[in-house]
Protein backbone atom coordinates (compact mmCIF):
# COMPACT_ATOMS: atom_id res chain seq x y z
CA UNK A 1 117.44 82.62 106.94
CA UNK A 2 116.17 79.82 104.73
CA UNK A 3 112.61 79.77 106.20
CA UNK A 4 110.15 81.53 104.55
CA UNK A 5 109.42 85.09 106.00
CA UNK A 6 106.22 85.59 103.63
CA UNK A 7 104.32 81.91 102.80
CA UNK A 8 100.85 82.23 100.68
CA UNK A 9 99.19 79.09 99.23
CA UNK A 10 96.52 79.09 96.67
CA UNK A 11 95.39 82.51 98.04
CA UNK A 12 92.27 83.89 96.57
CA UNK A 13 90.06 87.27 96.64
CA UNK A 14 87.01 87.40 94.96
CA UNK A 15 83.77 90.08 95.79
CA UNK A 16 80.18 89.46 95.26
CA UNK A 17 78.48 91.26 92.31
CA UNK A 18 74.82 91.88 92.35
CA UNK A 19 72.96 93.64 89.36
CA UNK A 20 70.00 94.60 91.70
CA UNK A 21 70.10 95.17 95.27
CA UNK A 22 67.29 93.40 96.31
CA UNK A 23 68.99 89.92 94.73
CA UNK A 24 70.93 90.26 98.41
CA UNK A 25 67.92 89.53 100.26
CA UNK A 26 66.87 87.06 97.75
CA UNK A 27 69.90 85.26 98.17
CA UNK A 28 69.74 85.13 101.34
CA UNK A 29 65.83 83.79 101.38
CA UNK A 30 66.29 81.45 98.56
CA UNK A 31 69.38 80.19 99.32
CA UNK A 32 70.16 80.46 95.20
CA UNK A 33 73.11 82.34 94.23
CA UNK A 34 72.14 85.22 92.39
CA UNK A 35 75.65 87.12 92.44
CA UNK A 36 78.56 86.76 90.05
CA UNK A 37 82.09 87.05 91.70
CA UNK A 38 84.65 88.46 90.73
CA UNK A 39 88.37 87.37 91.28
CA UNK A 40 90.92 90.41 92.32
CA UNK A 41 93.47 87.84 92.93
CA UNK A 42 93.26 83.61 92.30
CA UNK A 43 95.04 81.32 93.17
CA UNK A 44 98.23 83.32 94.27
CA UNK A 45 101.38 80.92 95.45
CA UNK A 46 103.94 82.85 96.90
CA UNK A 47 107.09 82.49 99.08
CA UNK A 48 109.77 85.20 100.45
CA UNK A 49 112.77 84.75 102.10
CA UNK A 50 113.64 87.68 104.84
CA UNK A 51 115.56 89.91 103.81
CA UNK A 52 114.27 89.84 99.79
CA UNK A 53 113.17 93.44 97.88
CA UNK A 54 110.39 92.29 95.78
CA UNK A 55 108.85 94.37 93.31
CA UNK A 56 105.37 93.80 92.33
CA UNK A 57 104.57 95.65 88.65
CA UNK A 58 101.15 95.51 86.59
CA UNK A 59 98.69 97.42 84.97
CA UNK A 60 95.82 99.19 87.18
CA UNK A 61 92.88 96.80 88.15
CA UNK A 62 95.47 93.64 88.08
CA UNK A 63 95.38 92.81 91.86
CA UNK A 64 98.59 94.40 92.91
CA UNK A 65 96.72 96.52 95.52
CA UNK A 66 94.67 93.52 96.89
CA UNK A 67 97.76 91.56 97.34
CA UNK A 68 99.82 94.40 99.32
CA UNK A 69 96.89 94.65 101.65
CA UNK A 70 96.17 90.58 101.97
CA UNK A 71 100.03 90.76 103.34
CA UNK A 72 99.45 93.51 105.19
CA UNK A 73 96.42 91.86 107.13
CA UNK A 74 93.91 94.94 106.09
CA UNK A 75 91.77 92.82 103.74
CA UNK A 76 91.50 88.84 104.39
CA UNK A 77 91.42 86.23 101.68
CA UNK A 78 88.78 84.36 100.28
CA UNK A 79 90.32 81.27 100.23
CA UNK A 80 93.92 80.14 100.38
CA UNK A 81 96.54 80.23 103.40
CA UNK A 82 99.10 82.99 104.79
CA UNK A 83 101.57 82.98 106.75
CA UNK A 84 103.48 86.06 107.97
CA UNK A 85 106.48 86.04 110.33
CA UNK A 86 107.47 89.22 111.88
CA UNK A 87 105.78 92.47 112.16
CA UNK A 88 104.78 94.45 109.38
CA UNK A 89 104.28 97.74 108.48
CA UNK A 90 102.87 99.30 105.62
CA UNK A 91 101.92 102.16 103.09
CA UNK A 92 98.96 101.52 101.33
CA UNK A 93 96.27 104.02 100.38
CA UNK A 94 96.73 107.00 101.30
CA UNK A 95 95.92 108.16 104.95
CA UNK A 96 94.32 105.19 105.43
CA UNK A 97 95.07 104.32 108.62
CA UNK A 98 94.73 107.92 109.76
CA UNK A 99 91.27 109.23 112.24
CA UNK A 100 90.75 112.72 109.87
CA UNK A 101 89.55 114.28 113.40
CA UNK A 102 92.69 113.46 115.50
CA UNK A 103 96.11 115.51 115.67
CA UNK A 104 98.89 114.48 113.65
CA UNK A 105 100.51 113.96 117.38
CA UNK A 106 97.64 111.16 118.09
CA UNK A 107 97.36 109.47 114.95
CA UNK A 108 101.62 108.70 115.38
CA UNK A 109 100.23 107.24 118.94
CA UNK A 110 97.23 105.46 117.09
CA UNK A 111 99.21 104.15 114.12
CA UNK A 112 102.20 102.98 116.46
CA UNK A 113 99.76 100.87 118.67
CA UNK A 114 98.48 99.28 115.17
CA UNK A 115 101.97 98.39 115.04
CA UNK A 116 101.94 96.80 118.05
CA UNK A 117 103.92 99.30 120.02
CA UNK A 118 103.47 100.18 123.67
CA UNK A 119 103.01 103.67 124.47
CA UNK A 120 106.13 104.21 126.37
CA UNK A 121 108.13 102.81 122.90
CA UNK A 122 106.44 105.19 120.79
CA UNK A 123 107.63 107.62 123.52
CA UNK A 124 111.48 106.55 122.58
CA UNK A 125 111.12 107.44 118.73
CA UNK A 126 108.52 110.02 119.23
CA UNK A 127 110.63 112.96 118.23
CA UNK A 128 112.59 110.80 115.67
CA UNK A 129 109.00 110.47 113.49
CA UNK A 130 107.94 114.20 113.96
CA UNK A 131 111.82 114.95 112.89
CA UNK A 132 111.66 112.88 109.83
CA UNK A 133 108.22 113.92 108.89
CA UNK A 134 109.48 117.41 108.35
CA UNK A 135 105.79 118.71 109.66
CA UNK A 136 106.81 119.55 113.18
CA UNK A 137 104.52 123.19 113.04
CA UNK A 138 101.46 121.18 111.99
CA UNK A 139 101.66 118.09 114.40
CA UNK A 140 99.16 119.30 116.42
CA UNK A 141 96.93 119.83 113.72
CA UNK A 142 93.49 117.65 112.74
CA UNK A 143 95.51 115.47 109.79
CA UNK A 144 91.97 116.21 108.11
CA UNK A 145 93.59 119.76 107.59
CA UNK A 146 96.50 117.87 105.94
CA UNK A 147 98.01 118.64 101.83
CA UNK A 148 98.84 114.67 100.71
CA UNK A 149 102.08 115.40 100.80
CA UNK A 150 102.05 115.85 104.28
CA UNK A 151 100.09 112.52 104.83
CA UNK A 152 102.50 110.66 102.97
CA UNK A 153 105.41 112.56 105.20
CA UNK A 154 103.78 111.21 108.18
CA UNK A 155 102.81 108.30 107.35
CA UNK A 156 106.05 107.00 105.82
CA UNK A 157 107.69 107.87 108.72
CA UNK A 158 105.75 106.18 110.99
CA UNK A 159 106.15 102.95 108.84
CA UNK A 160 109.63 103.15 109.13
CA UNK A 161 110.65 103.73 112.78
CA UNK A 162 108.21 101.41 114.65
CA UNK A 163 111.37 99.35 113.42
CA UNK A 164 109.31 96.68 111.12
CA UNK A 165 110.66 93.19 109.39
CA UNK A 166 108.39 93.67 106.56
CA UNK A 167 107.90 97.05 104.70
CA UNK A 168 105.11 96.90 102.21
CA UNK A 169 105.26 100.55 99.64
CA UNK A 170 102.23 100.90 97.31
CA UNK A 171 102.98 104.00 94.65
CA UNK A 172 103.02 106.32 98.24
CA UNK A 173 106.41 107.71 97.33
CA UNK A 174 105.26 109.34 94.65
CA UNK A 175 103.51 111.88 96.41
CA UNK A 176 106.08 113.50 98.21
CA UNK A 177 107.62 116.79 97.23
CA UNK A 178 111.82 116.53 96.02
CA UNK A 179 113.49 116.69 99.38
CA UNK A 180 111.15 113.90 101.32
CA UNK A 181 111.41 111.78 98.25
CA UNK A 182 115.73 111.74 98.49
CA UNK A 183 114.70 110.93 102.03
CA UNK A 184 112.64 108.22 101.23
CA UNK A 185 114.69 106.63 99.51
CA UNK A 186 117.50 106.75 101.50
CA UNK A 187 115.58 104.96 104.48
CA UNK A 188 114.45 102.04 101.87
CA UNK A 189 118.15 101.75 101.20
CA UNK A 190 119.22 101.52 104.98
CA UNK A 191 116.06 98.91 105.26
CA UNK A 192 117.55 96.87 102.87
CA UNK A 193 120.69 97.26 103.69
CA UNK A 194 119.52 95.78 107.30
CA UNK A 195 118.44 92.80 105.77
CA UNK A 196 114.52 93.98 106.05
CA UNK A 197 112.05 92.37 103.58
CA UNK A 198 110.53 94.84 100.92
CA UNK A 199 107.42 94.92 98.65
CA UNK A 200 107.19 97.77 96.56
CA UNK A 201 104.68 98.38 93.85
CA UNK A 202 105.54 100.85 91.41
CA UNK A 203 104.61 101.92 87.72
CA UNK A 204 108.15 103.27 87.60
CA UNK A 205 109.91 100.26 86.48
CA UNK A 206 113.48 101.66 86.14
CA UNK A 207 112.88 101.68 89.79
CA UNK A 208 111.46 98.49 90.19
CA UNK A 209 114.49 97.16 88.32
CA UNK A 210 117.00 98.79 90.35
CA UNK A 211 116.05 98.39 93.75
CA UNK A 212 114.47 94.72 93.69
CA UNK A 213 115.91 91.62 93.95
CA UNK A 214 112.77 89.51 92.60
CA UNK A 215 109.79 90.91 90.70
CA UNK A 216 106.25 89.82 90.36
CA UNK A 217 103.82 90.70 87.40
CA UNK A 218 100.65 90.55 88.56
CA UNK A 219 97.61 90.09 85.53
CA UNK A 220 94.33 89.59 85.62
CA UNK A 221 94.57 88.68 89.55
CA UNK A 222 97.12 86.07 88.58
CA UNK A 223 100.75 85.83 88.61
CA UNK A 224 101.87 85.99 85.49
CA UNK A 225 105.45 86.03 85.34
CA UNK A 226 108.10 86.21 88.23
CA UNK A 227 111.90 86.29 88.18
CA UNK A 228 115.02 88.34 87.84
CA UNK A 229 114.09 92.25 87.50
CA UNK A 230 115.65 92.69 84.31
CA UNK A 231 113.47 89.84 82.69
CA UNK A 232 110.09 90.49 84.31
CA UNK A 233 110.32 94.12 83.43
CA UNK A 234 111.53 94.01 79.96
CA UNK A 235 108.90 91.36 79.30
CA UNK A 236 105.95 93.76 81.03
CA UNK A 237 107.26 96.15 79.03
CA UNK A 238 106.47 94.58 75.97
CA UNK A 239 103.35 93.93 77.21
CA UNK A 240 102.60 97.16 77.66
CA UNK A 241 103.69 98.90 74.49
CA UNK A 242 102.09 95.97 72.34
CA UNK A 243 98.80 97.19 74.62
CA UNK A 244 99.21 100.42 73.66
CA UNK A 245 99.59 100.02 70.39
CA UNK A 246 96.29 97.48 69.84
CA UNK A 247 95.05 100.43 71.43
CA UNK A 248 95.80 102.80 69.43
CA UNK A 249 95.00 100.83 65.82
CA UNK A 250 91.30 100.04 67.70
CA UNK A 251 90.22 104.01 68.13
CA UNK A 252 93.19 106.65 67.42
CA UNK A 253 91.35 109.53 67.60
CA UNK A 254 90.67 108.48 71.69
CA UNK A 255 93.94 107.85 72.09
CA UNK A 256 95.48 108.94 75.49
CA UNK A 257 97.20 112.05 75.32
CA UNK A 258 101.17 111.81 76.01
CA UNK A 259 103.19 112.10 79.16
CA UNK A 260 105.86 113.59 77.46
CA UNK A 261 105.28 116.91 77.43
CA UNK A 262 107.03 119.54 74.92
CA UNK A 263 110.03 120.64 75.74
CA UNK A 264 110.44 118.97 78.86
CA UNK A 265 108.34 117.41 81.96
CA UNK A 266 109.91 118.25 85.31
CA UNK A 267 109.75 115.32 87.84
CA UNK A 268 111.50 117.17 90.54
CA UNK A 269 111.35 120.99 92.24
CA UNK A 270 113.07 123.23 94.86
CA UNK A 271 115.99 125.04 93.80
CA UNK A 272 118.76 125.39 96.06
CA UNK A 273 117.93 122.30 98.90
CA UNK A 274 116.91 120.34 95.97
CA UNK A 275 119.29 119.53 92.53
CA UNK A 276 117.94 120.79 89.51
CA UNK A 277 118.71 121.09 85.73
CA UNK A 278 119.71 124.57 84.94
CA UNK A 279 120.22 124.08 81.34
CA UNK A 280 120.68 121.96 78.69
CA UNK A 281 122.79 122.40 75.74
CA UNK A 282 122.53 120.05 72.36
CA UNK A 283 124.53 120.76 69.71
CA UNK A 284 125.19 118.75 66.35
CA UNK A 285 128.74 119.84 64.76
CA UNK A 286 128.89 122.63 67.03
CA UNK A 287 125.62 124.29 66.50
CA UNK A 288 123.24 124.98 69.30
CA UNK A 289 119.57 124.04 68.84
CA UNK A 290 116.59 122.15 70.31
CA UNK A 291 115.66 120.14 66.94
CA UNK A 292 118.84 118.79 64.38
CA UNK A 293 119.14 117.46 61.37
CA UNK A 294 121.69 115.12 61.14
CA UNK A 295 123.37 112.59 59.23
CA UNK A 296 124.07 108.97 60.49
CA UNK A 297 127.26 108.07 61.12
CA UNK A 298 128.47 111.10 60.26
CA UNK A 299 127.43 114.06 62.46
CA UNK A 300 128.80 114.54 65.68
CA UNK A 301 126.34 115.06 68.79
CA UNK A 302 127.35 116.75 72.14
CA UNK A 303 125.14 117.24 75.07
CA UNK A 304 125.98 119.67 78.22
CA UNK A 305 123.66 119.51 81.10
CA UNK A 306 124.34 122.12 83.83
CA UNK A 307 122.71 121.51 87.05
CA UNK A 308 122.33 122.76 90.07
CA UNK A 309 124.24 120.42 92.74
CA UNK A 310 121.73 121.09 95.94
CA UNK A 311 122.85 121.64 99.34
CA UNK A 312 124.48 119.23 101.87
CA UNK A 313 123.79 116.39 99.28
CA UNK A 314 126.21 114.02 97.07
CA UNK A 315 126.66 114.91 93.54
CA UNK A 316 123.97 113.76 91.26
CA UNK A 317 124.00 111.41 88.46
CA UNK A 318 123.17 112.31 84.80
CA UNK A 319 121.46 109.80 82.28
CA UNK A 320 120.49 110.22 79.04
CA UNK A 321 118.15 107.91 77.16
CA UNK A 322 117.30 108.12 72.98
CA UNK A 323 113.38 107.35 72.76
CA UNK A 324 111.71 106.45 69.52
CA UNK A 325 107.98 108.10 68.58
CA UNK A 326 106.06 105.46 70.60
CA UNK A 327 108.52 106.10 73.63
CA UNK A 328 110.08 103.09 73.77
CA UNK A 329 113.65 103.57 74.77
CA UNK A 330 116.06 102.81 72.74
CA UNK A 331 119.88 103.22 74.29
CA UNK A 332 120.46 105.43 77.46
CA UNK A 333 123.87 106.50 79.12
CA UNK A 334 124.08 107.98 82.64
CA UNK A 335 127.23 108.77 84.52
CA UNK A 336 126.78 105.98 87.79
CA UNK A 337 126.73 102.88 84.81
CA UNK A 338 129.73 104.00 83.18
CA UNK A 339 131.72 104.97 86.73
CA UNK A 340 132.05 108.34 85.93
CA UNK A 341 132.16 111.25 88.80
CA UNK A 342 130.81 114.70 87.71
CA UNK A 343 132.00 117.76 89.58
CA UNK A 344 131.52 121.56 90.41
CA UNK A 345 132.30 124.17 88.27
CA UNK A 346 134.06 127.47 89.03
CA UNK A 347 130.07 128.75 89.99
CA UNK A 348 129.65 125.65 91.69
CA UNK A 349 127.40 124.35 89.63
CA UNK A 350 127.52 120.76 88.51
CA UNK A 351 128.14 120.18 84.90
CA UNK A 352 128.16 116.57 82.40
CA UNK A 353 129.31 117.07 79.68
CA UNK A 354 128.35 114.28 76.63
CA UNK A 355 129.52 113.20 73.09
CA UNK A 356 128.57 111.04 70.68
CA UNK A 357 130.69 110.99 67.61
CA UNK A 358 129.39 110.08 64.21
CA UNK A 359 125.82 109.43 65.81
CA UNK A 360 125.41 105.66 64.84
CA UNK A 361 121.86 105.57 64.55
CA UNK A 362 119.79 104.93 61.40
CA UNK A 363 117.53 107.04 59.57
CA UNK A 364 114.18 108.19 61.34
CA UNK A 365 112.86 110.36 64.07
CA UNK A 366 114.04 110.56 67.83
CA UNK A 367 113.81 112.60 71.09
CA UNK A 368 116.37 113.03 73.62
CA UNK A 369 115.84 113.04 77.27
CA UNK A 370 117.85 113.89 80.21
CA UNK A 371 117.76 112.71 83.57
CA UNK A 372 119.16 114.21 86.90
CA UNK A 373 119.50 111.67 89.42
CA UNK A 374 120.49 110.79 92.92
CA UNK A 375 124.47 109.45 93.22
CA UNK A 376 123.27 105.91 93.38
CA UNK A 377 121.18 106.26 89.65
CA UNK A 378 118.23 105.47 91.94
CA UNK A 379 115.82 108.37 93.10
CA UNK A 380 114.82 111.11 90.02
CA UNK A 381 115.17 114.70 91.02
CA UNK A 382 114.34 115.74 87.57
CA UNK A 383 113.63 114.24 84.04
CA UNK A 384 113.16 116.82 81.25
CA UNK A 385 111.26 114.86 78.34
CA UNK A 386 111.99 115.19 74.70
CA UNK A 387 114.81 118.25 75.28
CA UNK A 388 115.67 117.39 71.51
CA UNK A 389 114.75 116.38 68.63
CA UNK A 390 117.24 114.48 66.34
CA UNK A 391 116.00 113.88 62.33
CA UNK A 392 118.36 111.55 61.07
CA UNK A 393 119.27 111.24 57.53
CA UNK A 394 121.11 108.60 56.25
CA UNK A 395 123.35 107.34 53.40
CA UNK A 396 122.96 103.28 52.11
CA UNK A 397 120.51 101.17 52.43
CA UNK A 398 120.95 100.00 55.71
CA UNK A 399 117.68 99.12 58.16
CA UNK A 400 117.06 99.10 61.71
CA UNK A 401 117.44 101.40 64.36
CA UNK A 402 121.61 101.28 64.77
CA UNK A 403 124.42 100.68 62.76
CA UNK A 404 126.23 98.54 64.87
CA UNK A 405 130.40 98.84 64.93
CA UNK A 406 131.20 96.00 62.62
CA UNK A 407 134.16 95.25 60.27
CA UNK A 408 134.51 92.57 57.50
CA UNK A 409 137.17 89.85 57.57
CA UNK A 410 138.23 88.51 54.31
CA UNK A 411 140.56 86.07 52.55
């Protein structure tokens, strides 16, 4: 278990970049370079143990992509060794690996034998793909016909039952609808579980954080930071909103518009199968409303989010998370962190129920949002964005963000 599963030495990618196209042909006559290359990835050193979940983060452009696919044997290196032990399977760009003209039926047949699988083994999990897929009445279909939802369906679930040591996830999860997505998840938690090795790429970096057991910043086609998730993440993070912010003092009237749609971006859909926030209920002192005014340390905040508990599943989780005006997150809550269970109603709904008495933080402007999640605090079914809006008012002089619980010990 000690040996390296994943071994890359001073791995490099770069591409050839010609301003005209004839300065091909007079490369090739002149023997003179007349290209300038470009490095997706340089000098990349790299070792995995089996059975490690490595997140890879960074911003779009960095390399993250050309690395997934280097390990993946799709795209070969410049320069630089790699070594891979065991076979691997992965979900890259998006129907990649897919003939448009074939049947969804071939394609598993094509895809396993990339796999290395026999025919009579993909035989023995035939029905166990199509089953997981969840497209059994379009199987026989050209996949060219195919929503990317269904690709991803498909192609996931090939990945996953050609029974592979290394799993390699590039952003492909995000495609599927509510129910696939639980799915999904639960099958990269049995993986891991079996001791598989994992690299998955993700912008979502509360994921990142809680399903990894290493992560790997990738800038610039260079490793830039690597370590615990907690500490990679919070410091890409920073990166990231220090970015944005340059950003926005170079040009603010280009600046991007907000993901955080008003009153509330749903992440999640399908009522009934899938859980779902029925309603949410903020109140300050008692009064209902979706933007308070409120006084620090002083007024009383209560949140009740009623939800919808979906069928033949495990009761959710519910997190909450305060957000300043540039996003940033400031404290969050949710029910699997503090080991609380949430239950059923009389109408069988599920309902948390929230307080916060004498609100400690400081004067300024914040937004509340509210996140239904799987029972693990893992997989989003729903995230509803800036549900309030809490002005806070404040007595003293104090500065910051919080008034942290503090008492005074004299003589």
């Amino acid at each position: 278990m000690d040996k390296p599963i994943i071994r890359l030495e001073a791995v490099s990618k770069y591409y050839k970049l010609y301003r005209h196209d004839l300065d091909r042909v007079r490369e090739i006559l002149t023997g003179k370079a007349r290209h300038e290359s470009h490095y997706a990835l340089q000098d990349i050193n790299l070792e995995v143990k089996a059975g490690e979940v490595v997140g890879v983060v960074g911003r779009n452009g960095a390399g993250k992509s050309t690395l997934l696919k280097i390990l993946a044997n799709t795209l070969q290196p410049s320069s630089g060794s790699i070594v891979v032990n065991g076979r691997v399977a992965a979900l890259l760009e998006l129907g990649a690996s897919f003939h448009p003209e074939m049947s969804g039926h071939e394609n598993i047949y094509l895809n396993c034998a990339i796999g290395g699988l026999g025919k009579k083994e993909t035989d023995v999990i035939y029905e166990d793909i199509v089953e997981f897929s969840g497209i059994r009445e379009f199987i026989h279909r050209p996949v060219k016909t195919y929503s990317s939802g269904m690709f991803v369906r498909l192609a996931f679930s090939i990945a996953t039952h050609i029974d592979p040591d290394i799993l390699i996830i590039d952003e492909a999860l995000s495609v599927g609808d509510g129910v696939f997505a639980r799915r999904s998840f639960d099958r990269i938690m049995e993986f891991k579980k079996a001791g598989k090795t994992i690299f998955f790429c993700s912008h979502s970096l509360y994921q990142v954080e809680a399903l990894c057991d290493h992560v790997l910043w990738i800038e610039e086609g260079r490793i830039r930071a690597r370590g615990a998730p907690a500490a990679v993440v919070t410091e890409y993070g920073e990166y990231l909103r220090m970015q944005s912010a340059l950003a926005e003092q170079l040009d603010d009237h280009e600046a991007s518009p907000s993901q955080h749609s008003e009153g509330g971006k749903q992440a999640g859909k399908g009522a009934g199968e899938v859980p779902r926030i029925v309603s949410i209920d903020v109140r300050v002192d008692g009064t209902s409303a979706r933007a308070h005014r409120m006084m620090s340390g002083v007024s009383n905040l209560e949140v009740v989010v009623t939800f919808e508990p979906g069928r033949n599943l495990p009761m959710p989780s519910v997190a909450l998370a305060f957000t300043g005006g540039d996003g940033r997150i400031l404290s969050s809550v949710g029910s699997v962190n503090d080991g609380i269970e949430l239950h059923r109603n009389d109408d069988g709904m599920g309902v948390a129920r929230l307080c916060f008495p004498a609100l400690p933080l400081l004067k300024g402007n914040y937004n509340l949002d509210v996140y239904l999640m799987c029972e693990r605090g893992l997989h989003i079914y729903e995230a509803v964005v800036q549900a309030a809006e809490l002005n806070v008012e404040q007595q003293g002089l104090a500065r910051g963000l919080v008034n942290l619980p503090h008492q005074w010990n004299t003589p």
